[in-house]
C-alpha atoms as a PDB file:
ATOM      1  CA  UNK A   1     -11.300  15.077  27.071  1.00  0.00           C
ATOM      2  CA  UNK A   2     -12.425  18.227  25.749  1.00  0.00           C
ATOM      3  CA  UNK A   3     -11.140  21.739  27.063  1.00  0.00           C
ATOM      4  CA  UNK A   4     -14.125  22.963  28.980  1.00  0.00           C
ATOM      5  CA  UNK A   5     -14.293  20.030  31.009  1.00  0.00           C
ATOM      6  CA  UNK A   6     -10.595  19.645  31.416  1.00  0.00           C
ATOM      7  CA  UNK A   7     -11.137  23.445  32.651  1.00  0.00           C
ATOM      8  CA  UNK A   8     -14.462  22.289  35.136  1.00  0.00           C
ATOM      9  CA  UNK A   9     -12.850  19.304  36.534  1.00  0.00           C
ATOM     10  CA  UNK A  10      -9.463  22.120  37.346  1.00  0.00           C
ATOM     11  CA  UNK A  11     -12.316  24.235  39.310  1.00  0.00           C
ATOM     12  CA  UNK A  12     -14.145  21.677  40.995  1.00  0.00           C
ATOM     13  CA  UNK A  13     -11.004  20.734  42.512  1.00  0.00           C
ATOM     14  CA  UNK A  14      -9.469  23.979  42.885  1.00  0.00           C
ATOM     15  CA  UNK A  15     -12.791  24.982  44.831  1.00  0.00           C
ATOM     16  CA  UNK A  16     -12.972  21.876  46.733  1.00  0.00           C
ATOM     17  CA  UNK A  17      -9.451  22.930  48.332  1.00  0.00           C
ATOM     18  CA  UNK A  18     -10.118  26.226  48.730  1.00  0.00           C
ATOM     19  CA  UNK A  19     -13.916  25.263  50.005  1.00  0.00           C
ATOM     20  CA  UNK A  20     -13.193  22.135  52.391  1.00  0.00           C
ATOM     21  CA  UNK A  21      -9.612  21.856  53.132  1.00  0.00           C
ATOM     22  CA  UNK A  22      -8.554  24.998  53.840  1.00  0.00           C
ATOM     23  CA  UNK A  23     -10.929  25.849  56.397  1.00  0.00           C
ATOM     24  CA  UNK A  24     -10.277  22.628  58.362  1.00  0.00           C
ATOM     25  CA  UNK A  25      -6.576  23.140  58.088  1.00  0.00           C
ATOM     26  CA  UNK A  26      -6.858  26.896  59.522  1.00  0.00           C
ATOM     27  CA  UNK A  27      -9.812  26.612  61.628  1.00  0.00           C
ATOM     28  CA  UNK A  28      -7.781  23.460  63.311  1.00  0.00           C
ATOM     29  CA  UNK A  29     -11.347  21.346  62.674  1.00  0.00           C
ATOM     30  CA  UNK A  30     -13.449  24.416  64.312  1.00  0.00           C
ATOM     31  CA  UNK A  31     -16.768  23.672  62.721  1.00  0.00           C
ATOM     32  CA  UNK A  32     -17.323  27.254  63.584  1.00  0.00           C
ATOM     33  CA  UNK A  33     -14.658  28.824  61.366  1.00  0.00           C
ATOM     34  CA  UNK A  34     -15.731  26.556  58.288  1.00  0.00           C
ATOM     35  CA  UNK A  35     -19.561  27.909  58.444  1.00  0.00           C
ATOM     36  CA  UNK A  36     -18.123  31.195  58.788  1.00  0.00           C
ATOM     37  CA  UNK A  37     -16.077  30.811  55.290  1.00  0.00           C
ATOM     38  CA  UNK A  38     -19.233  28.969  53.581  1.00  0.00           C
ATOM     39  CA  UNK A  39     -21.025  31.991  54.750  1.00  0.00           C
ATOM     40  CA  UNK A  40     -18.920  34.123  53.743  1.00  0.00           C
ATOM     41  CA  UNK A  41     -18.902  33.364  50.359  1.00  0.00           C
ATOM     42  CA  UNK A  42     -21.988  31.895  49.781  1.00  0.00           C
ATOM     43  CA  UNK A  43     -22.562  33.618  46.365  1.00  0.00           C
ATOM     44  CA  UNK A  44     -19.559  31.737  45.126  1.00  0.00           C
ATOM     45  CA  UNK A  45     -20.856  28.565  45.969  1.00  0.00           C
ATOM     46  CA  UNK A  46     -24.228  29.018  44.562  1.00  0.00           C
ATOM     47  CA  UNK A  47     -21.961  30.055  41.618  1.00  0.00           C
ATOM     48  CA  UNK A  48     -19.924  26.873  41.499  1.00  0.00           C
ATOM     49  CA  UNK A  49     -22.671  24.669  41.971  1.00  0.00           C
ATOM     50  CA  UNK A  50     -24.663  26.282  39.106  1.00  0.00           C
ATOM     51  CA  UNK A  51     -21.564  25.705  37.302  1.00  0.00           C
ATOM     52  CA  UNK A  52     -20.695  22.210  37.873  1.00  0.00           C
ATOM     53  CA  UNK A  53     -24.775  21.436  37.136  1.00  0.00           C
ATOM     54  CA  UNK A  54     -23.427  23.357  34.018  1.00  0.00           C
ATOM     55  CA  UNK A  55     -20.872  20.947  32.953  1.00  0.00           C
ATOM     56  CA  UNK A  56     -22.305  17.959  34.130  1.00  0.00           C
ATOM     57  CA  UNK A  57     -25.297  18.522  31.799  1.00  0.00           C
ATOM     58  CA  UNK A  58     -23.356  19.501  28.775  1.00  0.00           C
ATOM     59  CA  UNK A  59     -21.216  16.215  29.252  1.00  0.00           C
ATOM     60  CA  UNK A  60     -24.613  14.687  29.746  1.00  0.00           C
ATOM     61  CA  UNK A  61     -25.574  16.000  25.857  1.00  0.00           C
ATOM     62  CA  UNK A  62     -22.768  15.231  24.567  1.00  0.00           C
ATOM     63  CA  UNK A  63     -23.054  11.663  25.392  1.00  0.00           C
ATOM     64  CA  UNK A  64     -26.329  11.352  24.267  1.00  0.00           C
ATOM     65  CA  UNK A  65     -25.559  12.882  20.994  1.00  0.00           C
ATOM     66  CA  UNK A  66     -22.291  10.364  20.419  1.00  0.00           C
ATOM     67  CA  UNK A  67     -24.407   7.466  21.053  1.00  0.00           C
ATOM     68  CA  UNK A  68     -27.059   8.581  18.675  1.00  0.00           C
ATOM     69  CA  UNK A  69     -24.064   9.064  15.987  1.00  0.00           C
ATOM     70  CA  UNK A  70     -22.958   5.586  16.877  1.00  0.00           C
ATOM     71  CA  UNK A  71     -26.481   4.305  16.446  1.00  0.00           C
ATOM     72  CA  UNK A  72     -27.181   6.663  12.866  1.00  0.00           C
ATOM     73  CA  UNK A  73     -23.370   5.128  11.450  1.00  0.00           C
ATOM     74  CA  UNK A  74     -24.483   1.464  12.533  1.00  0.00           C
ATOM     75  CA  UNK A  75     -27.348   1.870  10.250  1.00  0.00           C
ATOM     76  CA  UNK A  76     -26.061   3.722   7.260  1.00  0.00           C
ATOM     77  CA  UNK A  77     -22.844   0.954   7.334  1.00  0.00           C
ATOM     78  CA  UNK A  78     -25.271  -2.062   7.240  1.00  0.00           C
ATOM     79  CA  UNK A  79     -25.829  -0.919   3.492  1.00  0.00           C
ATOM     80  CA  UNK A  80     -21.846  -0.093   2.611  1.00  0.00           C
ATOM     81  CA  UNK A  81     -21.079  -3.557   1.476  1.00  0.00           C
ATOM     82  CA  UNK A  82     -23.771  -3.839  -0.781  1.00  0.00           C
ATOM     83  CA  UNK A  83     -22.312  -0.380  -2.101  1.00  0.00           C
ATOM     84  CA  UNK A  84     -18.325  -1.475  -2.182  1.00  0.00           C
ATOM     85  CA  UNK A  85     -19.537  -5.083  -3.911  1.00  0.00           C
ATOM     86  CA  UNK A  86     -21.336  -2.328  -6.672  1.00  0.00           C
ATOM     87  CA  UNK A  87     -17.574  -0.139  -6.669  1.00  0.00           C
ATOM     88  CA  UNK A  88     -16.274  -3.842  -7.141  1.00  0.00           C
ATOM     89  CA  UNK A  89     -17.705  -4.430 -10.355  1.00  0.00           C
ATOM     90  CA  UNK A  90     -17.146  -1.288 -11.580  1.00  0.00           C
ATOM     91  CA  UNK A  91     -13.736  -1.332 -10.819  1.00  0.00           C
ATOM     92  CA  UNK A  92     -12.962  -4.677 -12.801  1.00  0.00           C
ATOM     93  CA  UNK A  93     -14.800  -3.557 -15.922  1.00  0.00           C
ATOM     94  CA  UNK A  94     -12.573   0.047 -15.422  1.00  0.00           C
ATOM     95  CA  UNK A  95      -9.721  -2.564 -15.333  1.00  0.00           C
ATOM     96  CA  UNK A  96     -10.627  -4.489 -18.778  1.00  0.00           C
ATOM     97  CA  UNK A  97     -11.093  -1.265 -20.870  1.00  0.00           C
ATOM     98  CA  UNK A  98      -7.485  -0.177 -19.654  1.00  0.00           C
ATOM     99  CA  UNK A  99      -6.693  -3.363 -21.118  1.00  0.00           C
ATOM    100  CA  UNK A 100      -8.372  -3.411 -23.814  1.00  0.00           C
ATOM    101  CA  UNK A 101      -6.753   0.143 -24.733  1.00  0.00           C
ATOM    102  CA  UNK A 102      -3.424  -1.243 -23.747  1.00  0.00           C
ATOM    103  CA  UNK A 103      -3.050  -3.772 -26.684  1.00  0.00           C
ATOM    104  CA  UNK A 104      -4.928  -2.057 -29.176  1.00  0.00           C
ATOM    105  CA  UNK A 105      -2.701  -1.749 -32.076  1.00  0.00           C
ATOM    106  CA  UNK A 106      -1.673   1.365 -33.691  1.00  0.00           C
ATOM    107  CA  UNK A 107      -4.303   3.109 -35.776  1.00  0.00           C
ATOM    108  CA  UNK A 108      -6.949   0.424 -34.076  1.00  0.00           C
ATOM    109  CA  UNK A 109      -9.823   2.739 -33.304  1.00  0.00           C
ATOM    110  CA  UNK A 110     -13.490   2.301 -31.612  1.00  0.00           C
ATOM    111  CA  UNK A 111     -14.106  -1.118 -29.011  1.00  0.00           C
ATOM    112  CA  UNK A 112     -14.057   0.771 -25.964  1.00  0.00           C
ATOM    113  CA  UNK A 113     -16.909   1.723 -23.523  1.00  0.00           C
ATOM    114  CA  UNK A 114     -16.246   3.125 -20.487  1.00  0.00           C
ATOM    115  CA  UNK A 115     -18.667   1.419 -17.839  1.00  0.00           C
ATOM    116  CA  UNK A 116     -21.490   3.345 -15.937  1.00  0.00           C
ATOM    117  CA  UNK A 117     -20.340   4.927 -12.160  1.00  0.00           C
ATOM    118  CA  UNK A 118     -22.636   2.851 -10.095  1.00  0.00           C
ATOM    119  CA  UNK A 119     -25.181   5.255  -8.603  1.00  0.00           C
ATOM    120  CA  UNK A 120     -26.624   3.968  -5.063  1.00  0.00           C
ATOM    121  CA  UNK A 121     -22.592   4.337  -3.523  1.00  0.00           C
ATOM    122  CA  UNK A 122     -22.894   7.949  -3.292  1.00  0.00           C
ATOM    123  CA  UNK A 123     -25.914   8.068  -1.136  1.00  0.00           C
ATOM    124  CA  UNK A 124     -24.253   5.306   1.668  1.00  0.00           C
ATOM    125  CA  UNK A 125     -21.046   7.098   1.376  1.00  0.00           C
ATOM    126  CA  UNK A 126     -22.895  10.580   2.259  1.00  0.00           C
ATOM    127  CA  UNK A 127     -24.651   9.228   4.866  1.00  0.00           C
ATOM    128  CA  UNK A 128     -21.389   7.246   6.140  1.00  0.00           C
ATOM    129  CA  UNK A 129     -19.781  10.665   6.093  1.00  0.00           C
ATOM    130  CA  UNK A 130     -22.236  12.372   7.853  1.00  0.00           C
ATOM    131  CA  UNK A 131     -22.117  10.259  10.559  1.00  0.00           C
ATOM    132  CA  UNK A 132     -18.730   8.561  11.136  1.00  0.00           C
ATOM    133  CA  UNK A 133     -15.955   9.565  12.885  1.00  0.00           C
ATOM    134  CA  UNK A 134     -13.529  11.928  11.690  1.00  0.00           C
ATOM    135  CA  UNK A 135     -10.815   8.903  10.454  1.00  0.00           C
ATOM    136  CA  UNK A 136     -13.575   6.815   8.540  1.00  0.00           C
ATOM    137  CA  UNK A 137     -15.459   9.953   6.884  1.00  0.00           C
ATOM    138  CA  UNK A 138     -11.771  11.682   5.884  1.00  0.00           C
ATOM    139  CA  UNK A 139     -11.000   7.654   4.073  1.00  0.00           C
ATOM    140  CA  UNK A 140     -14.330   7.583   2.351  1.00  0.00           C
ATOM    141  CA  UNK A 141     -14.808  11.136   0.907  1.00  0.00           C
ATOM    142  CA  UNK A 142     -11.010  10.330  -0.548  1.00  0.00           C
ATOM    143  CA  UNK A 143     -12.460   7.002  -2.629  1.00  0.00           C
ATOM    144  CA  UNK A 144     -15.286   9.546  -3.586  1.00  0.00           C
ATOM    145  CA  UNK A 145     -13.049  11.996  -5.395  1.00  0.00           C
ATOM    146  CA  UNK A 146     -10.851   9.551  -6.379  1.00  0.00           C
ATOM    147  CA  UNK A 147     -13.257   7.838  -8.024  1.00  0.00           C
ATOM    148  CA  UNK A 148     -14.547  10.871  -9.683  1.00  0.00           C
ATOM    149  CA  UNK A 149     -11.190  11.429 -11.337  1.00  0.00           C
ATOM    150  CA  UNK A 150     -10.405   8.316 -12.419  1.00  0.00           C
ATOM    151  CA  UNK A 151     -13.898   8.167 -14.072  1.00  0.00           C
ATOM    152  CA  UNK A 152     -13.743  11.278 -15.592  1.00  0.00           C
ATOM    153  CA  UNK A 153      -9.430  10.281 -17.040  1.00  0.00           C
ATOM    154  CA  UNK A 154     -11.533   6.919 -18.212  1.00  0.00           C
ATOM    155  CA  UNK A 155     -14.229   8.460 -20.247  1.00  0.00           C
ATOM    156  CA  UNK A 156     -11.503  10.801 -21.526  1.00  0.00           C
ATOM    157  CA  UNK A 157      -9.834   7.882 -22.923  1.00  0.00           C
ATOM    158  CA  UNK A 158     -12.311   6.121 -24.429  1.00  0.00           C
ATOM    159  CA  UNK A 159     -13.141   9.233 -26.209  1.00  0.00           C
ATOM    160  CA  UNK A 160     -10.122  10.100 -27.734  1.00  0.00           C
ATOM    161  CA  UNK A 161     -10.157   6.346 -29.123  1.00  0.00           C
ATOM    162  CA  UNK A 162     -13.688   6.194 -30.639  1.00  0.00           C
ATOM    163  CA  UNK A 163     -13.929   9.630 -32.581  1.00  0.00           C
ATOM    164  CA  UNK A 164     -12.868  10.184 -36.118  1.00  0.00           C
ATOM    165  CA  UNK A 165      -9.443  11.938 -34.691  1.00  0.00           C
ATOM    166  CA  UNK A 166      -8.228   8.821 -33.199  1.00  0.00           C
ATOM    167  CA  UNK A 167      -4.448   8.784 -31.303  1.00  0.00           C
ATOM    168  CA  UNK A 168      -3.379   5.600 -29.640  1.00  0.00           C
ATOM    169  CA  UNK A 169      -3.390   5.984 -25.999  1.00  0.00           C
ATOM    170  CA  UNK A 170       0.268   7.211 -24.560  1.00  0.00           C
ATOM    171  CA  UNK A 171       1.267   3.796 -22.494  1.00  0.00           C
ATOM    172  CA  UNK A 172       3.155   5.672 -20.020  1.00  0.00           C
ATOM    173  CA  UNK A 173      -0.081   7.445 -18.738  1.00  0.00           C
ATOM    174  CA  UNK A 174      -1.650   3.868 -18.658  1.00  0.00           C
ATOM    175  CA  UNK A 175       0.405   2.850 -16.494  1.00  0.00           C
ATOM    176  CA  UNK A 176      -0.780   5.260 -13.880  1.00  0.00           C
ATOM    177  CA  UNK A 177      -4.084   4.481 -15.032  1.00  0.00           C
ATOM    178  CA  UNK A 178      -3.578   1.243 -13.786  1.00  0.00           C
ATOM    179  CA  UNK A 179      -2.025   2.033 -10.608  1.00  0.00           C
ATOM    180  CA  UNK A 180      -4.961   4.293  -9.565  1.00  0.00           C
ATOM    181  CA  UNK A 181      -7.973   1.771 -10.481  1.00  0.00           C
ATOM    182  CA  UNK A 182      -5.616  -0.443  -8.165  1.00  0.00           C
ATOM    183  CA  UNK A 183      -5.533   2.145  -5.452  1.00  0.00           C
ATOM    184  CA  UNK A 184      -8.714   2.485  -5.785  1.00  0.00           C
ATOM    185  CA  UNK A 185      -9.362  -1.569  -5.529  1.00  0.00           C
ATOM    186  CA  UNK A 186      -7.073  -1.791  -2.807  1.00  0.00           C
ATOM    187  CA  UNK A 187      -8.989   1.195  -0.725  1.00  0.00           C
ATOM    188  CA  UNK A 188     -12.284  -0.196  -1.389  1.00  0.00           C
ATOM    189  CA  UNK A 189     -11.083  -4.138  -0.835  1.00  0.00           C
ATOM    190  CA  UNK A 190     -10.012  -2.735   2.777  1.00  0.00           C
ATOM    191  CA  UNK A 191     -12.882  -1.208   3.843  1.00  0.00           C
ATOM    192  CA  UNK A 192     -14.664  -4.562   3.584  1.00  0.00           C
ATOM    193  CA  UNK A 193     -14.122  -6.535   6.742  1.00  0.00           C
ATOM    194  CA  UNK A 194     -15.241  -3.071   8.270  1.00  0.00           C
ATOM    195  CA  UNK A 195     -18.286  -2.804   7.119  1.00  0.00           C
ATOM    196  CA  UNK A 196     -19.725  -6.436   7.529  1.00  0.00           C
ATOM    197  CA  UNK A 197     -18.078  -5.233  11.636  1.00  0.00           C
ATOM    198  CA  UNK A 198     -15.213  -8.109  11.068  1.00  0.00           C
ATOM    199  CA  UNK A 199     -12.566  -5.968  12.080  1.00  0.00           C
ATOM    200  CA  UNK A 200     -11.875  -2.136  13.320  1.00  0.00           C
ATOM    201  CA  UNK A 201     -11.095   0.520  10.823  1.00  0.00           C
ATOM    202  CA  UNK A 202      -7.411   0.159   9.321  1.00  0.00           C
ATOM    203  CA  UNK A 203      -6.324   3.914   7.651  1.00  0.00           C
ATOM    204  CA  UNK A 204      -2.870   2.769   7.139  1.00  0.00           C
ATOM    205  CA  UNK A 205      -0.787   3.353   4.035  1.00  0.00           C
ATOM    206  CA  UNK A 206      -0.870   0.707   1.435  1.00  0.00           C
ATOM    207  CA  UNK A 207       2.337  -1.224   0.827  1.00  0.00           C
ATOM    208  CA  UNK A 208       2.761  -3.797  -1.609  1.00  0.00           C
ATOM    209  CA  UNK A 209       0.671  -6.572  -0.628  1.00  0.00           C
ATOM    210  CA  UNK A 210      -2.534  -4.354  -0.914  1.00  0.00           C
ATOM    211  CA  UNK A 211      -1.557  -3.295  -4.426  1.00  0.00           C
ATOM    212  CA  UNK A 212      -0.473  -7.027  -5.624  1.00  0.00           C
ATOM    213  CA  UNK A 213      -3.899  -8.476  -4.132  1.00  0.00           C
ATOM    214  CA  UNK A 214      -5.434  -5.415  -5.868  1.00  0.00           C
ATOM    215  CA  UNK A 215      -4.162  -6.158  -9.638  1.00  0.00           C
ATOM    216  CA  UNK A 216      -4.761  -9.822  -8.996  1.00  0.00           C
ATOM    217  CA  UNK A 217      -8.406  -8.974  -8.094  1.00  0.00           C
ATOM    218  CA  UNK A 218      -8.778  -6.817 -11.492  1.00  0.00           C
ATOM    219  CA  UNK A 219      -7.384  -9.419 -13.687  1.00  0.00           C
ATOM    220  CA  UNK A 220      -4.781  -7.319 -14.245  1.00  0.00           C
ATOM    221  CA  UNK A 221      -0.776  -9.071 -14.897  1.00  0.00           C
ATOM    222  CA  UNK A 222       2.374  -7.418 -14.175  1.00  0.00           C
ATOM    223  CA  UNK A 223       4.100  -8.845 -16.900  1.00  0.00           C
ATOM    224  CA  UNK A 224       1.301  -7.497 -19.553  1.00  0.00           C
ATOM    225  CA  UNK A 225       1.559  -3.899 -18.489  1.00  0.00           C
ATOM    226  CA  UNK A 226       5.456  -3.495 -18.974  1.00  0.00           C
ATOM    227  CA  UNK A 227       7.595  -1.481 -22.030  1.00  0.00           C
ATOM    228  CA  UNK A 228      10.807  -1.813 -19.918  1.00  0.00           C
ATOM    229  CA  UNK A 229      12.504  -1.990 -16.899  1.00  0.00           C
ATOM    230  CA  UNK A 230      11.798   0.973 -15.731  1.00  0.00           C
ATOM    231  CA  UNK A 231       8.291   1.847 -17.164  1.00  0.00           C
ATOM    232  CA  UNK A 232       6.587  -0.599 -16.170  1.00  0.00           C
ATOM    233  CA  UNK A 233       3.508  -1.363 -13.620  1.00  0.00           C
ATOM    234  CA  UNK A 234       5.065  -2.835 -10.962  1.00  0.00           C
ATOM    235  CA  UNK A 235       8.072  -0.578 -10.845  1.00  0.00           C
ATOM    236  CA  UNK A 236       5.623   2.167 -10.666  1.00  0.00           C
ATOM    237  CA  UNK A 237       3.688   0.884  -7.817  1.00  0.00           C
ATOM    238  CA  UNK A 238       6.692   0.059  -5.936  1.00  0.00           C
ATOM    239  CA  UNK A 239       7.631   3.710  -6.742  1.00  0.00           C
ATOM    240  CA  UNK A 240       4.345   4.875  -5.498  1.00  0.00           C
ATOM    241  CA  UNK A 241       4.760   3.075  -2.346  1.00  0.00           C
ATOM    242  CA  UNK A 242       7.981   4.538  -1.003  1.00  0.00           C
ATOM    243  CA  UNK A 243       6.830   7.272  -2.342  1.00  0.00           C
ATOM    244  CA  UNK A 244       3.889   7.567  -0.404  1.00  0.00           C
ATOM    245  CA  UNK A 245       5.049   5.765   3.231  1.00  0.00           C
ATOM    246  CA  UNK A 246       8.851   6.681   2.849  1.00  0.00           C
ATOM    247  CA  UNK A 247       9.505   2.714   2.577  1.00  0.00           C
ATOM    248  CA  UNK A 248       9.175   0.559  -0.236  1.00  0.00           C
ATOM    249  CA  UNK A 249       7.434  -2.857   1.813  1.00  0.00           C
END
């Protein structure tokens, strides 16, 4: 409840006492004494009543304006999983070129692409945005930028291997490479079951399980992505984790 009609309902009531008990209690019931009072201050009635029509109408538009949001967010989410399956594939082929880049050998040059940012996402997620609550558009404008980055840090990378100037990736910034395109898998893998209406919307942190289900989804192996026991993908994830929650789960 919002504060101008916490505020009305506090007047209606607050006049209501003032307007019909009061008078009864000191008039002793004398219908008399209470149409003296109304009379008395009849231009605060007509007041109060223009005021409650007031609030009563805006609560009115207000409901008729959620319901229309409801019914615009129904329609954009019947094309999000369409869009996420699209995010999908991008994702895994994001995955292979990290791959790729991790076991190229030193002075091993050219082999990578970096694959094409699907293009219809952008236009459900806008429209998603625009039209979902506050918890749902805040989760999918973060895969938007997210995504941006990590596109932008992938295309970096397979730049720096294909031109005459070549320097073999640095492993240890991989390794976060491959812990965001796993963020990223495990954001987008959790929005499914809400857009095909399976399930509510779930904003909660990732722990572990999200991740593991994540790398497993990207073809992507724990014990590949590892130079020791400290630097490795796993430990970094589980870093990330407590990091991020407070708890490593």
């Amino acid at each position: 409840m919002d504060a101008v009609s916490l505020m009305g309902i506090i007047g209606v009531l607050f006049y209501f006492a003032c307007m019909f008990v009061y008078p009864w209690m000191d008039g002793h019931g004398n219908w008399s004494h209470v149409e003296k009072v109304w009379y008395k201050w009849q231009a605060l009635n007509v007041g109060m009543l223009a005021f409650a029509s007031s609030v009563i109408a805006l609560n009115i538009s207000r409901f008729n304006a959620e319901k229309q949001r409801e019914r615009n967010f129904l329609a954009s989410k019947a094309f999000l999983p369409a869009a996420l399956s699209e995010l999908v594939a991008y994702l895994k082929s994001s995955a292979s070129v990290l791959k790729t880049a991790w076991h190229q050998l030193e002075g091993q040059s050219g082999g990578l692409v970096a694959p094409e940012l699907p293009k219809e996402y952008k236009s459900v997620f806008k429209d998603c945005i625009t039209h979902a609550e506050p918890g749902v558009g805040n989760y999918l404008s973060n895969v938007l930028v997210w995504l941006q980055v990590h596109d932008a840090r992938l295309r970096s990378l397979v730049d720096q291997t294909s031109d005459g100037s070549y320097v073999k990736p640095d492993k240890h910034n991989l390794i976060t490479y491959f812990y965001r395109v796993g963020q990223l898998q495990a954001l987008v893998g959790n929005l499914f079951n809400f857009a095909r209406g399976e399930s509510k919307f779930n904003s909660v942190p990732l722990v572990w399980e999200d991740f593991r289900n994540a790398y497993g989804n990207l073809n992507v192996i724990f014990g590949d992505i590892h130079l020791d026991d400290q630097h490795n993908l796993k430990a970094f994830t589980r870093r990330c984790i407590a990091r991020d929650v407070g708890v490593d789960r």
